[in-house]
C-alpha atoms as a PDB file:
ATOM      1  CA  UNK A   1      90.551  -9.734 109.233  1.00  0.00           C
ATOM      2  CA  UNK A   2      93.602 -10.590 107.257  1.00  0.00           C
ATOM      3  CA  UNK A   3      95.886  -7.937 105.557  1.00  0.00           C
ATOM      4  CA  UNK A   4      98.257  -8.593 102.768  1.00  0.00           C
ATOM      5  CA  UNK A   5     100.665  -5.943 101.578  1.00  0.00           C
ATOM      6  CA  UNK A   6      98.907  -5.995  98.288  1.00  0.00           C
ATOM      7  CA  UNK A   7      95.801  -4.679 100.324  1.00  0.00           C
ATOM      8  CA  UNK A   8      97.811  -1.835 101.729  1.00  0.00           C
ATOM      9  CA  UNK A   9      97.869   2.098 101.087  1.00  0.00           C
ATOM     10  CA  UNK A  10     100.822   3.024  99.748  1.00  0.00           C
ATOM     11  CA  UNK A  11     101.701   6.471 100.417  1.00  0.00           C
ATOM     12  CA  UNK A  12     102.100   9.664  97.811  1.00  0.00           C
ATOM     13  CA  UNK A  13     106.088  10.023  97.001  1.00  0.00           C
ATOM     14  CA  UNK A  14     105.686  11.905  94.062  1.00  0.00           C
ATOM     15  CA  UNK A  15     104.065  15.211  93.509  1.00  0.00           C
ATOM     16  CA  UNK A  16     102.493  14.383  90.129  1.00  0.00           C
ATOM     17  CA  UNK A  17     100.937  11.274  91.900  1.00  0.00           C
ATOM     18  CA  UNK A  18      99.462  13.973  94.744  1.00  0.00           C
ATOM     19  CA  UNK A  19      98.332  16.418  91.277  1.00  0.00           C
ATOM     20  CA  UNK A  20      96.526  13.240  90.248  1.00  0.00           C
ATOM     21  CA  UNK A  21      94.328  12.229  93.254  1.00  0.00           C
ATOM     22  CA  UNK A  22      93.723  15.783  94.178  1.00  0.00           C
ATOM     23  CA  UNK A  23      92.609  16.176  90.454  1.00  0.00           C
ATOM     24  CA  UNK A  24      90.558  13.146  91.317  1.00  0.00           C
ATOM     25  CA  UNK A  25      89.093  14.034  94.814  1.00  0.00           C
ATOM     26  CA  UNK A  26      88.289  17.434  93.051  1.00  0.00           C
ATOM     27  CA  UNK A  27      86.364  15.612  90.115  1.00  0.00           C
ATOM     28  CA  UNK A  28      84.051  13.234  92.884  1.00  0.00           C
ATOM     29  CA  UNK A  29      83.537  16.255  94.891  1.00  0.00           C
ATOM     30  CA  UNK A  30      81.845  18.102  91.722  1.00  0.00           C
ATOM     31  CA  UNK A  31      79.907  14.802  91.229  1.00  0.00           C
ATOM     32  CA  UNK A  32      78.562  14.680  94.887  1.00  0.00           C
ATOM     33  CA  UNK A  33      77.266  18.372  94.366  1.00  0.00           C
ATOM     34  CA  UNK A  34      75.712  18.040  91.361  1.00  0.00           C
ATOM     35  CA  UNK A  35      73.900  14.744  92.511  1.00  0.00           C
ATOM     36  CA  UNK A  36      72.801  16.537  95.646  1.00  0.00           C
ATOM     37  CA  UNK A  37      71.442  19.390  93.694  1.00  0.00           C
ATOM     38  CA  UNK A  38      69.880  17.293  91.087  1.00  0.00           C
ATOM     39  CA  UNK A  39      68.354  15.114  94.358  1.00  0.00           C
ATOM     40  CA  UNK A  40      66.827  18.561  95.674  1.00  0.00           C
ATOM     41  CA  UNK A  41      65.428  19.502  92.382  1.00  0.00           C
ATOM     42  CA  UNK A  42      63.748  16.434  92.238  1.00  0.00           C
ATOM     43  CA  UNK A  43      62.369  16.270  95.461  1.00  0.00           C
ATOM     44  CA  UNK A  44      60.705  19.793  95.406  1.00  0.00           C
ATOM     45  CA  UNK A  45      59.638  18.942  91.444  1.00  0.00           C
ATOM     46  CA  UNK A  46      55.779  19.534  92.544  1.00  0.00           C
ATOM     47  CA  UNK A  47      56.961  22.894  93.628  1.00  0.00           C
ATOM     48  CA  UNK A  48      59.617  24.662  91.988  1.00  0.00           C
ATOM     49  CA  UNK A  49      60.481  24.464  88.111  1.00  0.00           C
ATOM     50  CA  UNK A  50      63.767  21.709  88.706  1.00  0.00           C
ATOM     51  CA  UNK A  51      66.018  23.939  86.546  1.00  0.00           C
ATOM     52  CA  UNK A  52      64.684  27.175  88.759  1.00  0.00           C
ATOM     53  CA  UNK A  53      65.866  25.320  92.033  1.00  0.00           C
ATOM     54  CA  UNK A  54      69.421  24.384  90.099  1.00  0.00           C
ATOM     55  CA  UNK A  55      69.830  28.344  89.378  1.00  0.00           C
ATOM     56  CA  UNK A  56      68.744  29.187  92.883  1.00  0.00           C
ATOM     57  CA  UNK A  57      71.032  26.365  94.578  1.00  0.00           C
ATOM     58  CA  UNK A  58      73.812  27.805  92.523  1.00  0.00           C
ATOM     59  CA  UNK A  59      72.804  31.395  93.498  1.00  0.00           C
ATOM     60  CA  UNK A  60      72.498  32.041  89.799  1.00  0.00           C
ATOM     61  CA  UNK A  61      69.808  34.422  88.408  1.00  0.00           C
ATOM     62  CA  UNK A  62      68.995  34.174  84.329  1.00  0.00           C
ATOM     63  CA  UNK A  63      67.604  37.229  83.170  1.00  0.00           C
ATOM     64  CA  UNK A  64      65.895  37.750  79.596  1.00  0.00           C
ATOM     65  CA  UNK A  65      67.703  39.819  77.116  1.00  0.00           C
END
């Protein structure tokens, strides 16, 4: 396997480049949760209400007013 420098990691220098991809990392890890919940709810359709297992997974209770 061949690597050219264009292929490389550079590293962060600059703090508003660090801001940016922890901004980022913090935007795909909201995205894996919410897949993973929406997966579960799914899954368990046959059993639970999906937006009932959404609440629970979220340890959320709704309450009539």
């Amino acid at each position: 396997m061949s690597c050219n420098k264009d292929s490389l990691v550079r590293p962060i220098a600059l703090m508003h480049e660090w801001k940016r991809h922890s901004e980022m990392i913090e935007k795909l890890r909201s995205i894996e949760i919410s897949s993973r919940m929406l997966m579960g709810a799914l899954f368990r359709e046959k059993l639970v209400n999906p937006a009932d297992y959404i609440y629970s997974a979220l340890q959320t209770r709704i309450e009539l007013m």
